[in-house]
Protein backbone atom coordinates (compact mmCIF):
# COMPACT_ATOMS: atom_id res chain seq x y z
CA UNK A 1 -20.48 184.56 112.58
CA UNK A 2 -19.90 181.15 114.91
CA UNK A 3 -16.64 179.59 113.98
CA UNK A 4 -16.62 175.97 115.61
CA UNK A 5 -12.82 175.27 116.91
CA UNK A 6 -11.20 172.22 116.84
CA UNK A 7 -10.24 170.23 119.74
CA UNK A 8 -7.34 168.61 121.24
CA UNK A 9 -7.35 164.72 120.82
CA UNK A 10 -4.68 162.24 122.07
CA UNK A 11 -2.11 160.94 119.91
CA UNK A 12 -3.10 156.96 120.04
CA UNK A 13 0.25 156.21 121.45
CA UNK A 14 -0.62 158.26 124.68
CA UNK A 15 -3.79 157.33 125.24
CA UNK A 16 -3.78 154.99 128.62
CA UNK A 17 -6.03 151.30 128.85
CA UNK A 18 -7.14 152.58 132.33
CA UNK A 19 -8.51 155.92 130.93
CA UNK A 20 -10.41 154.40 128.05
CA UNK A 21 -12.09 151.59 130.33
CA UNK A 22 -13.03 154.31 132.73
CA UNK A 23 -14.86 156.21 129.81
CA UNK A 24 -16.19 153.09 128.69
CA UNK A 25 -17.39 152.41 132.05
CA UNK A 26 -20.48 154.87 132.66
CA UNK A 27 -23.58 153.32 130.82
CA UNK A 28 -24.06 156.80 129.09
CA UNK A 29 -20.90 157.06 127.66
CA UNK A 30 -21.41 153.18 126.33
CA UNK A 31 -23.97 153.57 124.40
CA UNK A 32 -22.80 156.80 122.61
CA UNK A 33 -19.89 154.43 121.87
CA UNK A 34 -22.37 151.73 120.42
CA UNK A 35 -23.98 154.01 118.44
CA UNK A 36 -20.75 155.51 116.78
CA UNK A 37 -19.63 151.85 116.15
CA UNK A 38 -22.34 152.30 113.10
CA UNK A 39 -20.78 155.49 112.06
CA UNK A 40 -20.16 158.51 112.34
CA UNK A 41 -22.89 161.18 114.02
CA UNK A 42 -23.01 164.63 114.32
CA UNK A 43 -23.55 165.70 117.98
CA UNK A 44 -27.59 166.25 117.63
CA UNK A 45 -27.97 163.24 115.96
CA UNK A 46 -26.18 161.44 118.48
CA UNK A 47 -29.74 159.96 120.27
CA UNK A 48 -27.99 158.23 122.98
CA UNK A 49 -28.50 159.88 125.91
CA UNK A 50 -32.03 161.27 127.07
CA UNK A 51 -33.05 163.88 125.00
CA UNK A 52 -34.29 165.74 128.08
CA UNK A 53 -30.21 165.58 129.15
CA UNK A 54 -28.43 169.16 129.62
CA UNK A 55 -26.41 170.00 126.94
CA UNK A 56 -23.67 170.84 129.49
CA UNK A 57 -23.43 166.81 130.63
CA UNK A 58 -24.18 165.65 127.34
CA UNK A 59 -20.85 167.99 126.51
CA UNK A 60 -19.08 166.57 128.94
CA UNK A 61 -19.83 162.93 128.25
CA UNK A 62 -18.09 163.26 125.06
CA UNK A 63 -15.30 165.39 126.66
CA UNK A 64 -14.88 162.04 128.59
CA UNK A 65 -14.64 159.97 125.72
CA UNK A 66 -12.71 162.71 123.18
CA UNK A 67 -9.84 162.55 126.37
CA UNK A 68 -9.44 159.20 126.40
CA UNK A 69 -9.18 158.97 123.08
CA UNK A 70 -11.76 156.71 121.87
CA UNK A 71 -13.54 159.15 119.82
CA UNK A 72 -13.15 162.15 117.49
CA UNK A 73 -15.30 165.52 118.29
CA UNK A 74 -14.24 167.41 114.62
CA UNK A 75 -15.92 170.47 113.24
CA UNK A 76 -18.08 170.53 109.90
CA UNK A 77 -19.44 173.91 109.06
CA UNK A 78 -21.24 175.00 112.36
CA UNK A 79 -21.99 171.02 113.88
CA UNK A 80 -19.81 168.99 115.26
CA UNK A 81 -19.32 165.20 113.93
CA UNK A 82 -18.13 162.37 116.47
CA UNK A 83 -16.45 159.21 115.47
CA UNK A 84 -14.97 156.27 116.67
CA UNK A 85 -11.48 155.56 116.56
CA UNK A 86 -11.73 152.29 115.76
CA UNK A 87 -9.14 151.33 113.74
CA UNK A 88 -6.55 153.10 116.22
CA UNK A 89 -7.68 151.55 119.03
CA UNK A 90 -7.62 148.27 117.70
CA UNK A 91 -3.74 148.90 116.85
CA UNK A 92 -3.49 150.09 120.50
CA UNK A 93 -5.27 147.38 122.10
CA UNK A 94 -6.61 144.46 120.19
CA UNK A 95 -9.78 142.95 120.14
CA UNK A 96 -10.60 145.59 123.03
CA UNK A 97 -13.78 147.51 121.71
CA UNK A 98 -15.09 144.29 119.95
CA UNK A 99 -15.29 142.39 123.41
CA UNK A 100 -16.57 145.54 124.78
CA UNK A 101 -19.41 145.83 122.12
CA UNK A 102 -20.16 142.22 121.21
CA UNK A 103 -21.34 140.88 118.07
């Protein structure tokens, strides 16, 4: 039986303005971003990147942005469901993500 483990995430307090623009930087990693700002997705539902993408970078673009701290990566039975932390960020840095993302 797979058992999916759970990941380390940054408390919001340690999570750095110069690491999160970095993630946010790479086009990629952008529009995973955009599309969590709908919601949450589970990682095969996240449509993003090209579906002919490795799963290895495809793993590691969300490494990128679970380490910076902008998103969650949490289990759910055998998938995995990403979403933004939105509401933390915010706290951390205001108005941040919503000049990032536009209207």
């Amino acid at each position: 039986m797979t058992t999916v483990t759970n990941l380390p995430h940054p408390d919001i307090g340690d999570v750095q303005l110069t690491e999160v623009l970095f993630a946010l930087s790479d086009p990629a990693r952008l529009e995973i971003v955009r599309e969590l700002a709908d919601g949450p997705l589970t990682m095969a539902e996240c449509g993003a990147t090209n579906p002919d993408l490795p799963k290895s970078t495809k793993s590691h673009l969300m490494k990128v942005l679970r380490e910076a701290g902008i998103v969650r990566n949490e289990p759910d039975g055998r998938r995995r469901v990403l979403t933004l932390r939105k509401d933390e960020l915010d706290q951390a840095f205001p108005g941040l993500l919503d000049s990032i993302l536009g209207p």
